[in-house]
Protein backbone atom coordinates (compact mmCIF):
# COMPACT_ATOMS: atom_id res chain seq x y z
CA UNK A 1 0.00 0.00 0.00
CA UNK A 2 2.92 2.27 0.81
CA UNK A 3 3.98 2.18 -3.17
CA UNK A 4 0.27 2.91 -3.96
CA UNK A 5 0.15 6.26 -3.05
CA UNK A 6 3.15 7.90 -4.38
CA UNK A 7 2.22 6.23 -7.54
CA UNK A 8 -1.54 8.29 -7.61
CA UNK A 9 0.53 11.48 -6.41
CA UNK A 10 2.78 11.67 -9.92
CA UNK A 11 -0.68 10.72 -11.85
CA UNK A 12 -2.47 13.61 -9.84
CA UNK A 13 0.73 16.08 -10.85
CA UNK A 14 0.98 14.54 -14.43
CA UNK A 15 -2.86 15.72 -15.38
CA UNK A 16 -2.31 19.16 -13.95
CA UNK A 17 0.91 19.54 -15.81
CA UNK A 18 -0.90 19.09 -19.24
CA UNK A 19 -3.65 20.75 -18.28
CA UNK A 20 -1.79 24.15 -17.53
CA UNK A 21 0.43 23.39 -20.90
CA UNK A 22 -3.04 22.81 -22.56
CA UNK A 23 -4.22 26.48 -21.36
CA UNK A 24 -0.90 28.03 -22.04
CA UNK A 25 -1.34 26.89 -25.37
CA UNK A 26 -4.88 28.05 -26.18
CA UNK A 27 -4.10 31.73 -25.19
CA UNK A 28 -3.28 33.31 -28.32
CA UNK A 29 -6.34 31.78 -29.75
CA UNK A 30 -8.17 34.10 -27.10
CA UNK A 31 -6.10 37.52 -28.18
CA UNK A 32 -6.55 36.86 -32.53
CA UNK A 33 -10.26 36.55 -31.20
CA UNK A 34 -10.32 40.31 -29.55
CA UNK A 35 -7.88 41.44 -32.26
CA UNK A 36 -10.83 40.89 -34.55
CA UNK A 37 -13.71 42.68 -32.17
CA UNK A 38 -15.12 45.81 -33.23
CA UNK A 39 -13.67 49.03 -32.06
CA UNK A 40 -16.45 51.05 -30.08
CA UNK A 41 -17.04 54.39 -31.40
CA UNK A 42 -19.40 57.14 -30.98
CA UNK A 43 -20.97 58.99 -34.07
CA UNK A 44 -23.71 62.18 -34.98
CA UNK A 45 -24.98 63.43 -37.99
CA UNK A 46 -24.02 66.62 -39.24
CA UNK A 47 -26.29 69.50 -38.38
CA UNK A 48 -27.83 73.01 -39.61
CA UNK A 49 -26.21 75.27 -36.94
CA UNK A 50 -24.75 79.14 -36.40
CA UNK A 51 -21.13 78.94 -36.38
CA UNK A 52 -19.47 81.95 -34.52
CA UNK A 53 -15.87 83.47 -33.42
CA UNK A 54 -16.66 85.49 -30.71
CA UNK A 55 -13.68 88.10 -28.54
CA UNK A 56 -14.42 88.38 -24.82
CA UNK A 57 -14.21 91.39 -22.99
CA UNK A 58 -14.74 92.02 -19.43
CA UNK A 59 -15.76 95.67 -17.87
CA UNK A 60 -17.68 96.87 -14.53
CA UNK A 61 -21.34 97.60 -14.80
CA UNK A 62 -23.05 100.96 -14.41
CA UNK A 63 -25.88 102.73 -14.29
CA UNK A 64 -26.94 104.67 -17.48
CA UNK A 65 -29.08 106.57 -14.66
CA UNK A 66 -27.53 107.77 -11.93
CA UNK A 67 -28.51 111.28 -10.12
CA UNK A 68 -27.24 113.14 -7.48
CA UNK A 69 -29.76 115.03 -5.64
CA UNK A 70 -28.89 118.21 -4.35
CA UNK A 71 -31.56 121.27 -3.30
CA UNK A 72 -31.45 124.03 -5.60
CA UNK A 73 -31.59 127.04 -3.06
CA UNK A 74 -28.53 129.24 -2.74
CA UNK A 75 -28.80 129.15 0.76
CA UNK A 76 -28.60 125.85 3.55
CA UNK A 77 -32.19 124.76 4.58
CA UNK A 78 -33.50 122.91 7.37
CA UNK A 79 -35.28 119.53 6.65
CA UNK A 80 -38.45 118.85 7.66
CA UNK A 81 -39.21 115.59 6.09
CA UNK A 82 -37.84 112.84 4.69
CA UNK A 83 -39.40 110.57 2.73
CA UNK A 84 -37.46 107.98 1.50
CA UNK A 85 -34.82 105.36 3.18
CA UNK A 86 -32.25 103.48 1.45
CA UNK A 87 -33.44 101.15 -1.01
CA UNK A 88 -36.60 102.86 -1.34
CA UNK A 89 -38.16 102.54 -4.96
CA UNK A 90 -38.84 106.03 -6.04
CA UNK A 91 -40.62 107.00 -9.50
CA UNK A 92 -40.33 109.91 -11.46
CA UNK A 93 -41.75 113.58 -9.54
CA UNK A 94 -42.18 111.49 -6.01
CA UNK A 95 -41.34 113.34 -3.22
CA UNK A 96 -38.33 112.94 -1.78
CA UNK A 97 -37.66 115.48 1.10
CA UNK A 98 -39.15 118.92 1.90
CA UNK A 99 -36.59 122.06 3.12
CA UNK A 100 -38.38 124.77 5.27
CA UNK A 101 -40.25 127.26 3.44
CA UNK A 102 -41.52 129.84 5.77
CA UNK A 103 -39.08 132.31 4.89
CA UNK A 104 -39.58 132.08 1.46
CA UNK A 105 -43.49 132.15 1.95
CA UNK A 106 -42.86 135.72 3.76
CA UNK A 107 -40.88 136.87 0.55
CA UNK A 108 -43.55 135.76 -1.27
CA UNK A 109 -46.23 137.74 0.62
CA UNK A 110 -44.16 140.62 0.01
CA UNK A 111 -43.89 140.17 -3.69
CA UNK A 112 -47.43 139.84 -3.70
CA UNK A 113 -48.02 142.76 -1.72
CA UNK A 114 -45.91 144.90 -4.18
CA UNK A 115 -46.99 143.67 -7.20
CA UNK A 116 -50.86 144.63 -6.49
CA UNK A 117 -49.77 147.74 -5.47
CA UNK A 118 -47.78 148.40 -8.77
CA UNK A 119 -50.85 147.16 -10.37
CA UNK A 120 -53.49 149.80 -8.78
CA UNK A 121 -50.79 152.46 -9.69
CA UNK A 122 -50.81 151.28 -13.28
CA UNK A 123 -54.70 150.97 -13.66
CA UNK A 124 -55.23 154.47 -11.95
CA UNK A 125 -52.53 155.69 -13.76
CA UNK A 126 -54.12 154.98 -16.94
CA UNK A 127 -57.81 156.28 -15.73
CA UNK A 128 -56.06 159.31 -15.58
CA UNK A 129 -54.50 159.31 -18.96
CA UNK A 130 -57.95 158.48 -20.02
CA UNK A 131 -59.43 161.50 -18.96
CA UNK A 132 -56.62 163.47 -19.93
CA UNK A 133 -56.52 162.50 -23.35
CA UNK A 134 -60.02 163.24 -23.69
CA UNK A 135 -59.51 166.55 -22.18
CA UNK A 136 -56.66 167.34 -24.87
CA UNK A 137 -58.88 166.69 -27.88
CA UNK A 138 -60.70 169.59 -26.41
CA UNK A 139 -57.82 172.01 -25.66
CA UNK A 140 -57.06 170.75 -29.01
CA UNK A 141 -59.55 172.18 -30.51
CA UNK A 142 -59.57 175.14 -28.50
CA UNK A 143 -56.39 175.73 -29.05
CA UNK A 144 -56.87 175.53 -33.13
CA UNK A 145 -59.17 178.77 -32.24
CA UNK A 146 -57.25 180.43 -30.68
CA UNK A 147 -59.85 180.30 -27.45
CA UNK A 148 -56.27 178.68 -25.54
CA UNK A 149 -52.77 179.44 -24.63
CA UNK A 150 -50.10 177.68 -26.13
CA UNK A 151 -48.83 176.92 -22.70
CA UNK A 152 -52.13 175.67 -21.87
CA UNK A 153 -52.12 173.11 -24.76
CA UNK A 154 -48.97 171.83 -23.94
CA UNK A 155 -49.45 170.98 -20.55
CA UNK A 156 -52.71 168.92 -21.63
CA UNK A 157 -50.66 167.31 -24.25
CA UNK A 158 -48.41 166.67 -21.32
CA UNK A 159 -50.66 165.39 -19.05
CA UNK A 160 -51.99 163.05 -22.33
CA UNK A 161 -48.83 160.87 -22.67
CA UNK A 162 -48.28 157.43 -22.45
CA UNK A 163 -44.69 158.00 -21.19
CA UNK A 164 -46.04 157.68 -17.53
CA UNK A 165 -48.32 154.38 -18.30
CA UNK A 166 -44.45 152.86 -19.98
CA UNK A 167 -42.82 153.23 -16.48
CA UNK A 168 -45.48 152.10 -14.47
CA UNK A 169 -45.71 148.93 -16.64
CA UNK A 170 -42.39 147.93 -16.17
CA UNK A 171 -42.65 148.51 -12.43
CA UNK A 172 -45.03 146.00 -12.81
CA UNK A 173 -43.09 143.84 -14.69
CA UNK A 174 -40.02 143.46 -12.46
CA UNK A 175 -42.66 143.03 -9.52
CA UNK A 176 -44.03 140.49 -11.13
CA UNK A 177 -40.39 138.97 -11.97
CA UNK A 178 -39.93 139.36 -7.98
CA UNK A 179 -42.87 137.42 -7.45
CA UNK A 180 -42.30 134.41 -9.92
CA UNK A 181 -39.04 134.31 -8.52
CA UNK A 182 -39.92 133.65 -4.77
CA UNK A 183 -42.72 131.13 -5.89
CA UNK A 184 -39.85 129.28 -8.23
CA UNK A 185 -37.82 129.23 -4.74
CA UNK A 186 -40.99 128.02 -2.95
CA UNK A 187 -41.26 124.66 -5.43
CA UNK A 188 -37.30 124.14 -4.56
CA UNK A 189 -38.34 123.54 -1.01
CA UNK A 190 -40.35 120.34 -2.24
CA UNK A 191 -37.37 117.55 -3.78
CA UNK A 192 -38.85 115.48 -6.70
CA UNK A 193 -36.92 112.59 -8.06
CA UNK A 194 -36.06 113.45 -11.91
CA UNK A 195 -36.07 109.89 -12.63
CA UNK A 196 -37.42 106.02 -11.75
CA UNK A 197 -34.94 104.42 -9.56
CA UNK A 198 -34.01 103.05 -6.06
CA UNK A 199 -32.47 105.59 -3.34
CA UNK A 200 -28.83 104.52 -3.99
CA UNK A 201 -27.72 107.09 -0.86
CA UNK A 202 -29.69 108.94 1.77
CA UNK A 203 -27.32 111.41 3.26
CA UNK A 204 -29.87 114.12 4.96
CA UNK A 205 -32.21 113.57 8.01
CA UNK A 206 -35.24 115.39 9.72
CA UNK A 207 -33.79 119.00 11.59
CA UNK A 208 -30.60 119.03 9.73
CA UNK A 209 -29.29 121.53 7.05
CA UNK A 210 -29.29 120.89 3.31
CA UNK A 211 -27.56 123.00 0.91
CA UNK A 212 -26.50 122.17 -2.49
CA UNK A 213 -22.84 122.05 -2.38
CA UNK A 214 -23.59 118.50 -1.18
CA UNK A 215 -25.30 115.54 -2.74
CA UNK A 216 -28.40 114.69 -0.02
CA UNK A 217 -29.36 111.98 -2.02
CA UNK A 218 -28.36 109.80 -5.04
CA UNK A 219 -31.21 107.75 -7.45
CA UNK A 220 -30.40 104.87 -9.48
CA UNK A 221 -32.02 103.53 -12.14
CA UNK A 222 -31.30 99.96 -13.19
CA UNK A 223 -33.58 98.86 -15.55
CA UNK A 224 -31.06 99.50 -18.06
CA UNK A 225 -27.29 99.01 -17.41
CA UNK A 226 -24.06 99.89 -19.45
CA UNK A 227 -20.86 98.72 -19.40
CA UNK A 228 -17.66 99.94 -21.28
CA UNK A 229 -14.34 98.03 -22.86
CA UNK A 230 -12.07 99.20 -24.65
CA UNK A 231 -11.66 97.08 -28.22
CA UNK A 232 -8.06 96.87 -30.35
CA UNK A 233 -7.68 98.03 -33.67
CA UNK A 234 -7.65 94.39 -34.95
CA UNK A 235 -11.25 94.00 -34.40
CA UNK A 236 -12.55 97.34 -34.06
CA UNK A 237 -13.67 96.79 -37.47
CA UNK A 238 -15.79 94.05 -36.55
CA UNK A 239 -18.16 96.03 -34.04
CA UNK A 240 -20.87 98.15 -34.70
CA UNK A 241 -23.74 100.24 -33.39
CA UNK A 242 -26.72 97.62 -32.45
CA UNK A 243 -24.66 94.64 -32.65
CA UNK A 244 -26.34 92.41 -30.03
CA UNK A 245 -23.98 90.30 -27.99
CA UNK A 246 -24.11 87.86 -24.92
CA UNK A 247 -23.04 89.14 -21.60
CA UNK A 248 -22.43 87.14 -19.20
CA UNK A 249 -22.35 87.92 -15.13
CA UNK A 250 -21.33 85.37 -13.00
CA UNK A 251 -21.56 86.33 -9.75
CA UNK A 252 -25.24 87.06 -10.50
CA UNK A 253 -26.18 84.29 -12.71
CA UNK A 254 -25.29 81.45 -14.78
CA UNK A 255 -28.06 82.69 -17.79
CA UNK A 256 -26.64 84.33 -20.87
CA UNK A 257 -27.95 87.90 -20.72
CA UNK A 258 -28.42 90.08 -23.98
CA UNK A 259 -26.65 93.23 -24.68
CA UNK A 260 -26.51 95.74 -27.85
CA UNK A 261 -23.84 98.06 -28.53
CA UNK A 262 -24.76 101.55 -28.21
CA UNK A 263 -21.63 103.33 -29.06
CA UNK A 264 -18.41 103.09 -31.16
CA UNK A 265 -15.45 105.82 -30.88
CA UNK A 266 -14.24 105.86 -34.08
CA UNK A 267 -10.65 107.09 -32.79
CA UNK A 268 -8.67 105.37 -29.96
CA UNK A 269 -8.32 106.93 -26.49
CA UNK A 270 -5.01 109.18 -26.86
CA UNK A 271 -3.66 107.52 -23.33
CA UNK A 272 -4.71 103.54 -24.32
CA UNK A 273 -4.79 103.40 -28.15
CA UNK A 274 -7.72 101.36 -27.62
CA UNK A 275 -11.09 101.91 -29.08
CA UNK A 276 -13.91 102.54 -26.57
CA UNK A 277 -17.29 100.60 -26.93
CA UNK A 278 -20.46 100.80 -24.80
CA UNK A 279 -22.84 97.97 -24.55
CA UNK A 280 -26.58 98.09 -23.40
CA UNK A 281 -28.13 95.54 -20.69
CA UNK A 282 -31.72 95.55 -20.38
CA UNK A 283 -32.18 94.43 -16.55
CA UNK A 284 -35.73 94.92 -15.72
CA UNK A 285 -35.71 92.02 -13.40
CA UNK A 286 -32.82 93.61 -11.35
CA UNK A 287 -30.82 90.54 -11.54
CA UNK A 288 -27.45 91.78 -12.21
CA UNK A 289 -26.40 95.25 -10.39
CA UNK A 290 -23.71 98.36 -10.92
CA UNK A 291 -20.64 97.55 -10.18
CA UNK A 292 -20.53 94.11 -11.37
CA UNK A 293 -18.20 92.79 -13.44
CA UNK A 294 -19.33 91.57 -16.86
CA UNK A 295 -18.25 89.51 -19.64
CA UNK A 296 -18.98 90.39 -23.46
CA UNK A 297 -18.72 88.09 -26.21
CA UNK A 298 -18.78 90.00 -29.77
CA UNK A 299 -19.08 87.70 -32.35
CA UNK A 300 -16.59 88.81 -34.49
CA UNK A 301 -17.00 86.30 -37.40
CA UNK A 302 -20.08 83.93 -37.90
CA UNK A 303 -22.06 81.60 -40.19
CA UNK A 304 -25.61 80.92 -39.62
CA UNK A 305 -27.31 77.77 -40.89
CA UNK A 306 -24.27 75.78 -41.92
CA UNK A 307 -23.52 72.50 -41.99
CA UNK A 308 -21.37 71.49 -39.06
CA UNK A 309 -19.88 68.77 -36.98
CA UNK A 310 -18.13 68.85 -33.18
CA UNK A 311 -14.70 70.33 -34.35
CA UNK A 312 -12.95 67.19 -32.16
CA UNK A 313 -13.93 65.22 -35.06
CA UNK A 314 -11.43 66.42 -37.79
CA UNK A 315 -8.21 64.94 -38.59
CA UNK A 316 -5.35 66.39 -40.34
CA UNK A 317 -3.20 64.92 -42.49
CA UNK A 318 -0.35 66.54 -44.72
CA UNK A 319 -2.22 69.63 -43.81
CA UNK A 320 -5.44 67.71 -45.28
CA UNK A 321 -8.39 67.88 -43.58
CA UNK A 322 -10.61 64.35 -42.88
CA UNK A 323 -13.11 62.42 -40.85
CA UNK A 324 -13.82 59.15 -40.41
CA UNK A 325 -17.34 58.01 -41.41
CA UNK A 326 -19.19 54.50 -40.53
CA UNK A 327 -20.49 52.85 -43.26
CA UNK A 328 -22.09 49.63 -42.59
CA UNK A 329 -20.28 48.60 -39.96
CA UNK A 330 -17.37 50.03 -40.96
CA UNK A 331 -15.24 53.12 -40.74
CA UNK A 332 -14.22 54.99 -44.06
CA UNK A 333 -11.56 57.89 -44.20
CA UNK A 334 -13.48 60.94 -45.81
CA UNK A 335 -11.69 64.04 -46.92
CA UNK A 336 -13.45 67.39 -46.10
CA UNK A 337 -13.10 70.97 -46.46
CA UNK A 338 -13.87 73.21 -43.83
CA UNK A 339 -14.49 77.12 -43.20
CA UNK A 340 -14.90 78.59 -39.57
CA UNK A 341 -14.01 76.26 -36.56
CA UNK A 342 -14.49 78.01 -32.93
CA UNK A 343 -13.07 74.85 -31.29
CA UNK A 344 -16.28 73.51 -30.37
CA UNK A 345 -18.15 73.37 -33.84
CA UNK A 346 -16.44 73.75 -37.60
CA UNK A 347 -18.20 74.54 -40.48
CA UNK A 348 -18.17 71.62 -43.58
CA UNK A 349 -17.95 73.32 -46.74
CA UNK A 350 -17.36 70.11 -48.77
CA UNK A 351 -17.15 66.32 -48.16
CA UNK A 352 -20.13 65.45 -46.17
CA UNK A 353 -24.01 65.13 -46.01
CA UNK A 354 -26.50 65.64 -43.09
CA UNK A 355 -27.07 62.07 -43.24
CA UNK A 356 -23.57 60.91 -43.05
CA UNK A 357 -22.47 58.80 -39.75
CA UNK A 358 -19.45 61.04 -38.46
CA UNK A 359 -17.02 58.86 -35.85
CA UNK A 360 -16.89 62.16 -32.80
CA UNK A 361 -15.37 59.58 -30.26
CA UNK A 362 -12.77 57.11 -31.09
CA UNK A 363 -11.79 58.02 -34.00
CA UNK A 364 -8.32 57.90 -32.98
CA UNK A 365 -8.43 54.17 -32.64
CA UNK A 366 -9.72 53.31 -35.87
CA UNK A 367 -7.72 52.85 -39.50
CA UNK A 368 -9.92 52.96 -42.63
CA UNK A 369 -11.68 50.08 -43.09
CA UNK A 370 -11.66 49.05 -40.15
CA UNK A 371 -14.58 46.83 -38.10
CA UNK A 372 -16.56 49.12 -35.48
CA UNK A 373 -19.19 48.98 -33.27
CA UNK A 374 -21.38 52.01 -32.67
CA UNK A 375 -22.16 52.37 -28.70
CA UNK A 376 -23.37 55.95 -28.96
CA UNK A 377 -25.45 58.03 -31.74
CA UNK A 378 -27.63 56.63 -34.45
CA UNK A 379 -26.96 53.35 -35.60
């Protein structure tokens, strides 16, 4: 029994010998196999599309309304309301504050005063003439008689003249100027908003003194922001007056906002040598504020409605352009001519059709003619 076992032990080890020489040996079997599988590859038709350049340019936001509020008097005021706070949302000829007045309603008492006076002088003045020119129409004829002295027609003729009625009326007149004057100063007292805004700074307060040599308030409007870059000469050329571009404002929001150029110098500032450019945001919804900085794409070339494929896609090759396209199963080397490529789409001017398979993933795998499998994109 003893020479039994060793005997089964060598069988045992013989088996698993061939056995591993038997895998060993069916290995490369296994690799021509995969060596033959289709290469996996993603594809997509080509597409109508816009096909742009655009130049980025980045600039702080601002206000194209922005008013400082100062009283109009020549002289400080008191305050004796206040109507707005910070923030407030004001619209156009709300009030804002109100100075004292009661001086200026004394002045204007005054003016009054002396301008009725100055009127009763004028109207009796002129009853007077009246009658006096009546009366010369009869020394007049008297005087053609010879029933009168010459002395005594001149003094009616005198007394007859408008010269006195001239003076009178333009004591009237500058009364009147007095009076239109202290009534303007009386509206001063009452602060209007000129414009539709938010109160950017309240710097005045019930009891204190306003004058104008400082701002008491400041409105904002920001329905409509502006922002300005400065553009180089190499694509001045390539902006104009109502171009709309795409701002973006990132600390605000992720959307792509809408802007239009306003204005184009058409000479460089003397300090920069660059040309400045203002763009238009329309920002009714308030989501983006003044002094924010924004981005602005121009698009400074562009294509609309052209066919185009993902710009990954294209080859080169001895400064020929090609794609790889999958035709029934397998992938075909295409040559192509192309126009404007931003790096994310190119244009196809030649070499392919809308219902062409383009290879956009793996094609750097692939040879032509070549097995594939498509894993993603119409099959």
């Amino acid at each position: 029994m003893k020479k039994v076992i060793p005997l089964i032990l060598i069988m045992i080890l013989a088996i698993g010998a061939l056995s591993g020489c038997a895998k060993k040996g069916e290995e490369p079997t296994v690799n021509a196999e995969n060596k033959e599988d289709a290469v996996p590859v993603e594809i997509i038709n080509p597409s109508q599309r816009n096909v742009a350049i655009s130049h980025t340019l980045s600039g702080k936001l601002s206000a194209i309304q922005d008013v400082m509020i100062m009283p109009e008097l020549s002289y400080p005021a008191k305050v004796t309301s206040v109507n707005v706070v910070l923030g407030d949302r004001v619209s156009r000829g709300q009030v804002l504050f109100v100075l004292d007045d009661e001086n200026i309603r004394k002045q204007i008492e005054q003016a009054e005063a002396a301008y009725n006076v100055a009127n009763k002088n004028l109207e009796s003045t002129r009853e007077k003439i009246e009658n006096a020119k009546v009366n010369f129409d009869r020394i007049e004829r008297l005087y053609k008689e010879g029933a009168v002295s010459k002395q005594q027609y001149e003094q009616a003729k005198l007394s007859a003249s408008n010269t006195s009625i001239e003076a009178l009326e333009a004591q009237v007149n500058q009364a009147k100027i007095v009076l239109e004057q202290a009534r303007s100063e009386l509206e001063k007292t009452i602060v209007k908003s000129p414009i539709n805004g938010y109160a950017a700074d309240v710097n005045v307060q019930e009891n204190e003194f306003a004058s104008s040599s400082q701002p008491a308030m400041r409105i904002v409007n920001t329905d409509k922001l502006k922002v300005n870059v400065g553009v180089s000469e190499q694509i001045i050329n390539k902006i104009y007056k109502d171009q709309k571009v795409d701002v973006k404002v990132k600390v605000a929001t992720d959307q792509i906002l809408k802007g239009t150029v306003k204005a184009v110098s058409p000479v460089p500032d003397q300090r920069t040598q660059i040309y400045p450019v203002e763009i238009e945001i329309d920002n009714a919804d308030n989501l983006i504020k003044p002094g924010m900085f924004a981005e602005i794409l121009f698009d400074i070339e562009k294509r609309d409605n052209v066919l185009a494929i993902p710009s990954g896609a294209v080859q080169e090759d001895n400064g020929k352009k090609y794609v790889y396209v999958v035709e029934n199963g397998i992938v075909k080397k295409r040559d192509i001519e192309i126009g404007l490529d931003n790096g994310n789409y190119v244009e196809i001017k030649s070499g392919l059709k809308e219902k062409d398979k383009v290879v956009v993933k793996g094609q750097n795998y692939v040879e032509d003619g070549e097995k594939v499998k498509v894993v993603r994109g119409d099959k």
